[in-house]
PDB file of N, CA and C in Angstrom:
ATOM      1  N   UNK A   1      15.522   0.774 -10.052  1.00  0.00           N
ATOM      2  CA  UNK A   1      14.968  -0.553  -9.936  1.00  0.00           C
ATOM      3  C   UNK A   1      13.440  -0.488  -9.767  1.00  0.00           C
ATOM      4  N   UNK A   2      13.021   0.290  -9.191  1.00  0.00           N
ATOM      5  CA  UNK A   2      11.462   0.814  -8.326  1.00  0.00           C
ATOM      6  C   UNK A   2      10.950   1.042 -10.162  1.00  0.00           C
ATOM      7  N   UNK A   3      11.219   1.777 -10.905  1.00  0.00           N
ATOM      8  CA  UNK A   3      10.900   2.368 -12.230  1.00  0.00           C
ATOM      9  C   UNK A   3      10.396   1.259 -13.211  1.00  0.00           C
ATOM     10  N   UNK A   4      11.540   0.575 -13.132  1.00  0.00           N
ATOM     11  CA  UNK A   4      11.678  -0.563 -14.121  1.00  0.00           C
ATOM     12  C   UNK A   4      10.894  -1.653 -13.869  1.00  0.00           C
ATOM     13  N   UNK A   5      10.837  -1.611 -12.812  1.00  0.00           N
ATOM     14  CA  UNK A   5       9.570  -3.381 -12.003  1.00  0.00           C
ATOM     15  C   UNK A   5       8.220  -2.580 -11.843  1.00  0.00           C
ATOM     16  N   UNK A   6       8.452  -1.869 -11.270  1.00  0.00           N
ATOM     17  CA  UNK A   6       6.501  -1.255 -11.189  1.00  0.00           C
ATOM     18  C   UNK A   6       6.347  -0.444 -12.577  1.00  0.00           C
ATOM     19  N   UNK A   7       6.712   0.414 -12.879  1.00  0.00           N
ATOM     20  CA  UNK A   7       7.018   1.117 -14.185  1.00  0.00           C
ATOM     21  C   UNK A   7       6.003   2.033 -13.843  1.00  0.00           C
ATOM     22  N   UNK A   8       6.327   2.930 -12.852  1.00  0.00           N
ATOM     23  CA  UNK A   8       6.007   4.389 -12.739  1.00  0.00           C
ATOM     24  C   UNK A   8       6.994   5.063 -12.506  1.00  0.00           C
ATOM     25  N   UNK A   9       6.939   6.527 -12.543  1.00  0.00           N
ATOM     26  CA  UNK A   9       8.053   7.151 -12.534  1.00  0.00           C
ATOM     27  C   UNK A   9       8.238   7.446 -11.194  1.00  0.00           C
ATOM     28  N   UNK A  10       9.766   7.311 -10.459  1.00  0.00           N
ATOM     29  CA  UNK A  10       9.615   7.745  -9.416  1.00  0.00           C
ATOM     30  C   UNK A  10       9.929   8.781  -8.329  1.00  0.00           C
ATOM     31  N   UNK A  11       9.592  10.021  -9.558  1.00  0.00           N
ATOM     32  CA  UNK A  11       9.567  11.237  -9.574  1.00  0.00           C
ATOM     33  C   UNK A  11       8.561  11.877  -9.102  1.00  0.00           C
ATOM     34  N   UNK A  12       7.106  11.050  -9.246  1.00  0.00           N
ATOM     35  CA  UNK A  12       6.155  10.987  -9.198  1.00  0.00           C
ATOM     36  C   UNK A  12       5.708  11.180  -7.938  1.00  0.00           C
ATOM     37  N   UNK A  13       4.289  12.170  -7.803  1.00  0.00           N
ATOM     38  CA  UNK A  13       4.062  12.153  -6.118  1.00  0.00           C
ATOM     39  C   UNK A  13       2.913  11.084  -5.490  1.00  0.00           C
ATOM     40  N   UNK A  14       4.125   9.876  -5.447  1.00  0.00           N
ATOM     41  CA  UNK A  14       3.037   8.614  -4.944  1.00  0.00           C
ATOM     42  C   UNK A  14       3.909   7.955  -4.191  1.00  0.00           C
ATOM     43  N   UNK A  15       3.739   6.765  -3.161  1.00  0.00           N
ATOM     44  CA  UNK A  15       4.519   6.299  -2.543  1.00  0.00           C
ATOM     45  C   UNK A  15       4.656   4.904  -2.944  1.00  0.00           C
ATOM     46  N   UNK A  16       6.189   4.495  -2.308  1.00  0.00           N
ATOM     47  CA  UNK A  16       6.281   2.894  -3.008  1.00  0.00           C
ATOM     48  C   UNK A  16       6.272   2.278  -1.979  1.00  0.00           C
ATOM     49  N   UNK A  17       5.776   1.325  -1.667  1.00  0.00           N
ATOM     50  CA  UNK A  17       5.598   0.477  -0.266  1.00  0.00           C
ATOM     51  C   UNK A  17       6.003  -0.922  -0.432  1.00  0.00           C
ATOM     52  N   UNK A  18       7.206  -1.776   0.333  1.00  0.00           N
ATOM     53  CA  UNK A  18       7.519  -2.740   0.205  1.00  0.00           C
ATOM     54  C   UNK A  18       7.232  -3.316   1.351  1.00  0.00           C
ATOM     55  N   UNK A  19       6.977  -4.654   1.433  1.00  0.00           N
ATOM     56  CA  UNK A  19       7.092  -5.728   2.933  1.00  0.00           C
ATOM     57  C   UNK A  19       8.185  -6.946   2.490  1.00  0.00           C
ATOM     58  N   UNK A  20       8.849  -7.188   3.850  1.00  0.00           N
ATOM     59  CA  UNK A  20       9.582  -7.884   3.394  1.00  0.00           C
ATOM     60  C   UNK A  20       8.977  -9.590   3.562  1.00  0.00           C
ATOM     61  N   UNK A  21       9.581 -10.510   3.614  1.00  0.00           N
ATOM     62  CA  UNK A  21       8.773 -12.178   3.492  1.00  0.00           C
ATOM     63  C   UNK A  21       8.180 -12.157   4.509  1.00  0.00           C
ATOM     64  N   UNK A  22       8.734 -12.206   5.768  1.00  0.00           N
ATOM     65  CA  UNK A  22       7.939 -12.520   7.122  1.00  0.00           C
ATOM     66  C   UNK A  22       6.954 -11.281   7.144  1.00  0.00           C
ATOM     67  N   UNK A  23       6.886 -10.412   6.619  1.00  0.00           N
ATOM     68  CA  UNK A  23       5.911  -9.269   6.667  1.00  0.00           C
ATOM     69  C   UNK A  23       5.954  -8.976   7.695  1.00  0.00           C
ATOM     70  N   UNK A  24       7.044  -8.301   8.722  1.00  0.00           N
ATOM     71  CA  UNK A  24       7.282  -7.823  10.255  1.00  0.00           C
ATOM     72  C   UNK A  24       7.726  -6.235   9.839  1.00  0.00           C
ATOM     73  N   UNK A  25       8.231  -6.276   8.398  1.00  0.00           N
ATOM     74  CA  UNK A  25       8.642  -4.532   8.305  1.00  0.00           C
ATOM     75  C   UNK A  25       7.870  -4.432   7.327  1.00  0.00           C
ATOM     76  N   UNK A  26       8.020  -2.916   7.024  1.00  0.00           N
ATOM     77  CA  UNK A  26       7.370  -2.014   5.895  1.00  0.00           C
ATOM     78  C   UNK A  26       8.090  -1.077   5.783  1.00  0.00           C
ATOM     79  N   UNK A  27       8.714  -0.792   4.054  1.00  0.00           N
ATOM     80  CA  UNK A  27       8.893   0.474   3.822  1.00  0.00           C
ATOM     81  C   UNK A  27       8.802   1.386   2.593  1.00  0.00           C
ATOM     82  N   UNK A  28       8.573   2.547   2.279  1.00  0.00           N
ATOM     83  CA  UNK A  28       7.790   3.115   2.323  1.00  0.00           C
ATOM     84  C   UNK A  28       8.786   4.206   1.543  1.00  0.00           C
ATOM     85  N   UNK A  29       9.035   4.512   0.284  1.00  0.00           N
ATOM     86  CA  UNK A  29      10.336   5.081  -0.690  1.00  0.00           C
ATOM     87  C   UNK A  29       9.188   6.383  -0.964  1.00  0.00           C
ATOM     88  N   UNK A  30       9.845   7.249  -1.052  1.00  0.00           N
ATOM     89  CA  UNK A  30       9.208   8.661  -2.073  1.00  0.00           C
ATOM     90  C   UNK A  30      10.447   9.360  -2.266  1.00  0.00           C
ATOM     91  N   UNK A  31       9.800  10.382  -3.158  1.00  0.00           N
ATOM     92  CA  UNK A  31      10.564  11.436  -3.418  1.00  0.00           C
ATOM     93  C   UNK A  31       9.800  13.056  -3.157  1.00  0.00           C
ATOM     94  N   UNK A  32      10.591  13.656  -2.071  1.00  0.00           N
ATOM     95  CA  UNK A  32       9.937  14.721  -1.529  1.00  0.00           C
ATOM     96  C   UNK A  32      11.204  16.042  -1.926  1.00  0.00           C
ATOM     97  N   UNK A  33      10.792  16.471  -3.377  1.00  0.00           N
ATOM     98  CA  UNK A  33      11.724  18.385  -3.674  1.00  0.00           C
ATOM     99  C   UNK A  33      13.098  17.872  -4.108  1.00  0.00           C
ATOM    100  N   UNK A  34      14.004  17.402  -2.951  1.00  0.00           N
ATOM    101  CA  UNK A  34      15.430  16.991  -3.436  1.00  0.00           C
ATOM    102  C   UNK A  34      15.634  16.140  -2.882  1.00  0.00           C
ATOM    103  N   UNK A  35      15.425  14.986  -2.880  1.00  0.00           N
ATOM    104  CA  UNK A  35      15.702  13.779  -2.171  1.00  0.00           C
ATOM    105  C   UNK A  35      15.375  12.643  -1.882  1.00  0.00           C
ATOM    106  N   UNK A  36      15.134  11.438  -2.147  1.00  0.00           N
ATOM    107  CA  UNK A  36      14.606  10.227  -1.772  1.00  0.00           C
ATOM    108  C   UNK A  36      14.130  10.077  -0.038  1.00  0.00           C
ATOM    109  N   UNK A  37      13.331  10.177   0.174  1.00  0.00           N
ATOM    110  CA  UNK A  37      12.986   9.761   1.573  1.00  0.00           C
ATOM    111  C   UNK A  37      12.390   8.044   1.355  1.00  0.00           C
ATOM    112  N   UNK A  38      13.057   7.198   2.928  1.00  0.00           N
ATOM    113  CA  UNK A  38      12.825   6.614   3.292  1.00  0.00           C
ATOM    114  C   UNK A  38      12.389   6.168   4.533  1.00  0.00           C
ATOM    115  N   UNK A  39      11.225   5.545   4.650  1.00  0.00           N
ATOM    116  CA  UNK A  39      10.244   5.616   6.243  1.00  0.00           C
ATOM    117  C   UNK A  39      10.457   3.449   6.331  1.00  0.00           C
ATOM    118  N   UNK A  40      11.057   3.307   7.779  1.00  0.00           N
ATOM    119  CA  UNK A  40      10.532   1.974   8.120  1.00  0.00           C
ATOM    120  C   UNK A  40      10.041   1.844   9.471  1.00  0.00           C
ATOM    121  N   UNK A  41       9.018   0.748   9.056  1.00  0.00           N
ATOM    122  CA  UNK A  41       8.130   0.019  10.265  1.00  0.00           C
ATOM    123  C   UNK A  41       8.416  -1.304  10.638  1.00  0.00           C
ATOM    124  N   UNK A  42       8.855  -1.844  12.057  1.00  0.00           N
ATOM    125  CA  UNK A  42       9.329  -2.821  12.362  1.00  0.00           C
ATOM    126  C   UNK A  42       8.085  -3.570  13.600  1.00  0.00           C
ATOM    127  N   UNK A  43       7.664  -4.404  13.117  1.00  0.00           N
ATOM    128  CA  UNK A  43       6.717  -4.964  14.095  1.00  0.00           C
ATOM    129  C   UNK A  43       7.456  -5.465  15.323  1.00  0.00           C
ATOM    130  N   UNK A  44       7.268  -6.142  16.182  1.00  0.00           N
ATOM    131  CA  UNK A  44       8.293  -6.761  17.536  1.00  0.00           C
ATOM    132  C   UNK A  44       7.319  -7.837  16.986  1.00  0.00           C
ATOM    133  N   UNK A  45       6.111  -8.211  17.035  1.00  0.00           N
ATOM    134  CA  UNK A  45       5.785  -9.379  17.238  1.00  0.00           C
ATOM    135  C   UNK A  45       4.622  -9.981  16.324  1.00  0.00           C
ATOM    136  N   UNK A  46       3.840  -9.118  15.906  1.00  0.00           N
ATOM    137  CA  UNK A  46       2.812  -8.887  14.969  1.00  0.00           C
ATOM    138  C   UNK A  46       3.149  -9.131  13.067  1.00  0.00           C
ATOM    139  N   UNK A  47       2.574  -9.442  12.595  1.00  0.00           N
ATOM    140  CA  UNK A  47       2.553  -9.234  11.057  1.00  0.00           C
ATOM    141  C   UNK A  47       1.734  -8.326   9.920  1.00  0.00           C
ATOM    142  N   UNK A  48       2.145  -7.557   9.243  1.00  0.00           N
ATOM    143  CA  UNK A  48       1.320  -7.572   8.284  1.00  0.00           C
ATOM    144  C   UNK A  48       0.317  -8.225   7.716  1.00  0.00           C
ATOM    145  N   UNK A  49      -0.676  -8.195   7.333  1.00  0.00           N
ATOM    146  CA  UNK A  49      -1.864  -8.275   6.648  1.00  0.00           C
ATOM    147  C   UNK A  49      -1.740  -7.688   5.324  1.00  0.00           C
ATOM    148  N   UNK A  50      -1.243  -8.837   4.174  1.00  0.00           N
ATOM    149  CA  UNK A  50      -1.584  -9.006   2.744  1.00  0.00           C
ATOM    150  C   UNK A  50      -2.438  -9.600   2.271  1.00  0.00           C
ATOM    151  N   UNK A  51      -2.276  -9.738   0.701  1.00  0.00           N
ATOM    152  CA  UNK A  51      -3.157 -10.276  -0.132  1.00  0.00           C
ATOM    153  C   UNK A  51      -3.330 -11.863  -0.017  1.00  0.00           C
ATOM    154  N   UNK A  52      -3.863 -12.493  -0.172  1.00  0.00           N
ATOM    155  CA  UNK A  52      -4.092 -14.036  -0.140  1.00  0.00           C
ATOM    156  C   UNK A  52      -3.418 -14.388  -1.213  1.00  0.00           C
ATOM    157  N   UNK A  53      -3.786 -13.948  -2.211  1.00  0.00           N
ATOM    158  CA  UNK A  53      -3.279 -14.361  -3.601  1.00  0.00           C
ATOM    159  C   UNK A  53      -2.056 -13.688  -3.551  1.00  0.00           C
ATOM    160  N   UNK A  54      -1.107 -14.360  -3.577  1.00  0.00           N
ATOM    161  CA  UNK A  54       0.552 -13.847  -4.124  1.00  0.00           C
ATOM    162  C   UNK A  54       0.869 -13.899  -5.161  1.00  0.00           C
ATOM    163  N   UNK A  55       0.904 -11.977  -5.464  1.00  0.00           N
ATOM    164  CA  UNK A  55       1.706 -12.044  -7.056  1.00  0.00           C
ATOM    165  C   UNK A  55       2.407 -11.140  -7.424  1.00  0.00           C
ATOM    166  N   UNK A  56       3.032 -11.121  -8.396  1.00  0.00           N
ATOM    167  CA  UNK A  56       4.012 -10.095  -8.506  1.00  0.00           C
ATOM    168  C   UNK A  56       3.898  -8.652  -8.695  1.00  0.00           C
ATOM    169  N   UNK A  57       2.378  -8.538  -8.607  1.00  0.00           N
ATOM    170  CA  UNK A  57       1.982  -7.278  -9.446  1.00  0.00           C
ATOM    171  C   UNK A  57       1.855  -6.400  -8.645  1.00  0.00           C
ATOM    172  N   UNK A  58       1.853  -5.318  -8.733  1.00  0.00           N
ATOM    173  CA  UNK A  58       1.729  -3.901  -7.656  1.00  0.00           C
ATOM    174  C   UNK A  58       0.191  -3.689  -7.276  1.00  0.00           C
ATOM    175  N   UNK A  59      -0.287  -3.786  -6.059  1.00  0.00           N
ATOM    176  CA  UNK A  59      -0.954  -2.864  -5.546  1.00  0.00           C
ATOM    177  C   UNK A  59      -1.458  -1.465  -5.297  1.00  0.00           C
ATOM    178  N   UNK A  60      -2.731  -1.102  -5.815  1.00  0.00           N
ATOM    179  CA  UNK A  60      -2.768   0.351  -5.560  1.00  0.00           C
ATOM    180  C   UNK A  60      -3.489   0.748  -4.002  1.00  0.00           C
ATOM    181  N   UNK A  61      -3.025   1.517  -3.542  1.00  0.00           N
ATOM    182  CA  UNK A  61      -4.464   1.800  -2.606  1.00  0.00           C
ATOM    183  C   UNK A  61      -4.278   3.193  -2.089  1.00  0.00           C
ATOM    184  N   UNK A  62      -5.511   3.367  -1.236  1.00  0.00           N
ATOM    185  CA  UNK A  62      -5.921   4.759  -0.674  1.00  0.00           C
ATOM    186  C   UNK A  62      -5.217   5.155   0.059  1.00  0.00           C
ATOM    187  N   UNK A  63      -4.677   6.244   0.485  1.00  0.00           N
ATOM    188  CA  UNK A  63      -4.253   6.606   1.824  1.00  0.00           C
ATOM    189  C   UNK A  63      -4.999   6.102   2.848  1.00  0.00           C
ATOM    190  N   UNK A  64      -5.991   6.113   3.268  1.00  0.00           N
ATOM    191  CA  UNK A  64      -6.592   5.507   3.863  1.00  0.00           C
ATOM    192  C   UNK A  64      -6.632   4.375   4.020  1.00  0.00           C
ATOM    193  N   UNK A  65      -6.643   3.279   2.555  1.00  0.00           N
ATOM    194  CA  UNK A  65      -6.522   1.460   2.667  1.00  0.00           C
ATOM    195  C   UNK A  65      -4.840   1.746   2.995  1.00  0.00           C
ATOM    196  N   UNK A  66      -3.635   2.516   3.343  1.00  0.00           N
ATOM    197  CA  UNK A  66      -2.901   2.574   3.457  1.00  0.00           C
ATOM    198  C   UNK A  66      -2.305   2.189   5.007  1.00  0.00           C
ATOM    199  N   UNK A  67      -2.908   3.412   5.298  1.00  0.00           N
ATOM    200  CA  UNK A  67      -3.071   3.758   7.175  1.00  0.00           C
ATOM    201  C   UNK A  67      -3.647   2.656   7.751  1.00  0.00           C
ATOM    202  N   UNK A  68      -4.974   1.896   7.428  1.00  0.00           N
ATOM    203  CA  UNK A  68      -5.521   0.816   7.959  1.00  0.00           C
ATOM    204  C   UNK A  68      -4.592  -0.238   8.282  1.00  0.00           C
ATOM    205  N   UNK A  69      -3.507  -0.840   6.894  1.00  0.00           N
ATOM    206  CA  UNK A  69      -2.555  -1.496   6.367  1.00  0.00           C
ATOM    207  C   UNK A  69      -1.935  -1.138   7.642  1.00  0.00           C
ATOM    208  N   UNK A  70      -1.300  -0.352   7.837  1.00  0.00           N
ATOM    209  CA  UNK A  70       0.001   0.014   8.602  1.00  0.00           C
ATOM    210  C   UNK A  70      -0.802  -0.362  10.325  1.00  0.00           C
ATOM    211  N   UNK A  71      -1.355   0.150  10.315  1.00  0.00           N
ATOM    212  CA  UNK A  71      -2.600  -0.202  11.469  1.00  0.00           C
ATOM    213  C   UNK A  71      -2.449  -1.514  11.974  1.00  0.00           C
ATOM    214  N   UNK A  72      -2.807  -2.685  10.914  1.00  0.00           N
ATOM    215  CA  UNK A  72      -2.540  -3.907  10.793  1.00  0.00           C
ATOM    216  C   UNK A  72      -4.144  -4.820  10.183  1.00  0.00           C
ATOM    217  N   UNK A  73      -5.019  -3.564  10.115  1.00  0.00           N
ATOM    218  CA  UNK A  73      -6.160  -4.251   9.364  1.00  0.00           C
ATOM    219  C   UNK A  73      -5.919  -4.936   8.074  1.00  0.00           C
ATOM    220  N   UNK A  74      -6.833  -6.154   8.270  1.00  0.00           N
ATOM    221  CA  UNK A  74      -7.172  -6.956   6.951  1.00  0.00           C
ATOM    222  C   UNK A  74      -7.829  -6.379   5.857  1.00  0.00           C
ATOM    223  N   UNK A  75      -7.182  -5.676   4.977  1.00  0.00           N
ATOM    224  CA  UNK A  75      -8.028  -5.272   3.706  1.00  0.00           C
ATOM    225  C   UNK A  75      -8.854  -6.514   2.928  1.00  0.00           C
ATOM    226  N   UNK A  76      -8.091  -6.945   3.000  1.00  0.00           N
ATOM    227  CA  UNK A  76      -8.424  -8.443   2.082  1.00  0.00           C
ATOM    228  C   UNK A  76      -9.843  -9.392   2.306  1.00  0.00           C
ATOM    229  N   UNK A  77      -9.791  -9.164   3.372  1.00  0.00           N
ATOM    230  CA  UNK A  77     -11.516 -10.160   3.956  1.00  0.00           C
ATOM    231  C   UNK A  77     -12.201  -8.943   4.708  1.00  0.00           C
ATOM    232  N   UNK A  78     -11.746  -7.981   5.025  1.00  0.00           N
ATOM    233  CA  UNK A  78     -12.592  -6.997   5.904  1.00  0.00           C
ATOM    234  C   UNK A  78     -12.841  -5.952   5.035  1.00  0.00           C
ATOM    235  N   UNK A  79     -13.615  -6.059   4.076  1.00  0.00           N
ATOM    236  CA  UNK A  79     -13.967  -4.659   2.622  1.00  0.00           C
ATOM    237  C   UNK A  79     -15.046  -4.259   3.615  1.00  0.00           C
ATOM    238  N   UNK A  80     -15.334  -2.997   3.394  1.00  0.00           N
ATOM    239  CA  UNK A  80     -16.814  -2.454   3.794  1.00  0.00           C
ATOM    240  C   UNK A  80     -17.620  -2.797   2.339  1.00  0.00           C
ATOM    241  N   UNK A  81     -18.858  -1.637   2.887  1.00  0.00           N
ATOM    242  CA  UNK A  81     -19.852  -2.193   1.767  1.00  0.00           C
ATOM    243  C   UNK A  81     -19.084  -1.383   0.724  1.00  0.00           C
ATOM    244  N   UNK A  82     -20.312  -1.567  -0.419  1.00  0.00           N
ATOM    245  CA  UNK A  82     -19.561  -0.785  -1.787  1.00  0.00           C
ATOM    246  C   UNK A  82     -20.410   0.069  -1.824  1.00  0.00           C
ATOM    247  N   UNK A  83     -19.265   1.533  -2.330  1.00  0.00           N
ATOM    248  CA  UNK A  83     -20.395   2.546  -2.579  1.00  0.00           C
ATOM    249  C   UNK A  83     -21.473   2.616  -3.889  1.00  0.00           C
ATOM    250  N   UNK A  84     -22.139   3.169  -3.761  1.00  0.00           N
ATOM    251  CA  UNK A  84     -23.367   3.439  -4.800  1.00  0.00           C
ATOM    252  C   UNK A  84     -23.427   4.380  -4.892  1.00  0.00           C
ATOM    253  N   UNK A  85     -23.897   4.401  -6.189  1.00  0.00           N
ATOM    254  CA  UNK A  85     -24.340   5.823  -6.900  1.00  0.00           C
ATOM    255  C   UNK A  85     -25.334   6.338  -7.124  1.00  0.00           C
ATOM    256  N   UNK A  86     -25.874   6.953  -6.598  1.00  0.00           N
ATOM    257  CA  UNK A  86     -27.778   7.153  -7.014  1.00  0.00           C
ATOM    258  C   UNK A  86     -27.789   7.419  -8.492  1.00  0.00           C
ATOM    259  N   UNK A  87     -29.266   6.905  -9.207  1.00  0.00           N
ATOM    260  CA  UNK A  87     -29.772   7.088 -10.045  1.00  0.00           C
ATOM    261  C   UNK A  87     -30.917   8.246 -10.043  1.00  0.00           C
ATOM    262  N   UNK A  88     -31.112   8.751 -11.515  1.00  0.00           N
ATOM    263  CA  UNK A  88     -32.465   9.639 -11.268  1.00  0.00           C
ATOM    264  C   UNK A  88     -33.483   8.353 -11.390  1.00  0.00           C
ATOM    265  N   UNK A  89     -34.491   9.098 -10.358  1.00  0.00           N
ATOM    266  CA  UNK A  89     -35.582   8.341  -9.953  1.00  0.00           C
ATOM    267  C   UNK A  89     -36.696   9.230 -11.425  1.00  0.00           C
ATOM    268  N   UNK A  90     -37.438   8.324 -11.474  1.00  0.00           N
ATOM    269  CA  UNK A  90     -38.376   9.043 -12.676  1.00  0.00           C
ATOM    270  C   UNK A  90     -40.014   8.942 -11.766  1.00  0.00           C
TER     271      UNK A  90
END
């Protein structure tokens, strides 16, 4: 089902992360050598922090925009700055 709706393979070494409506759990599908592992997070009282815009489409993010997520930071309104790239100076 994971294959066919996101359409990556999920063989693949990446993780699939679901929330459910009230956004109080998270979980969190891979595949680690022989086996499907599954990880869940159950808030008591707190919510997740999603996207504003609701849509059907998959999200990518960092391990890091990951951990924050799970944390309970706002990705969505709380971006840092953006990185830059230096130029040659002449």
């Amino acid at each position: 089902m994971v294959e066919l709706d996101i359409k990556v393979a999920v063989f693949d070494p990446v993780l699939f992360v679901f929330l459910n409506k009230p956004r109080n759990r998270v979980k969190i599908l891979y595949w680690e050598r022989n086996g499907f592992c599954l990880w869940l997070k159950r808030l008591e009282s707190e919510r997740f922090k999603t996207s504003p815009a609701v849509t059907d489409e998959a999200i990518v993010l960092t391990v890091q925009e990951l951990n924050w997520l799970l944390d309970g930071f706002d990705l969505w309104r709380n971006r840092p700055h953006q990185v830059l790239t230096p130029r040659y100076v002449a």
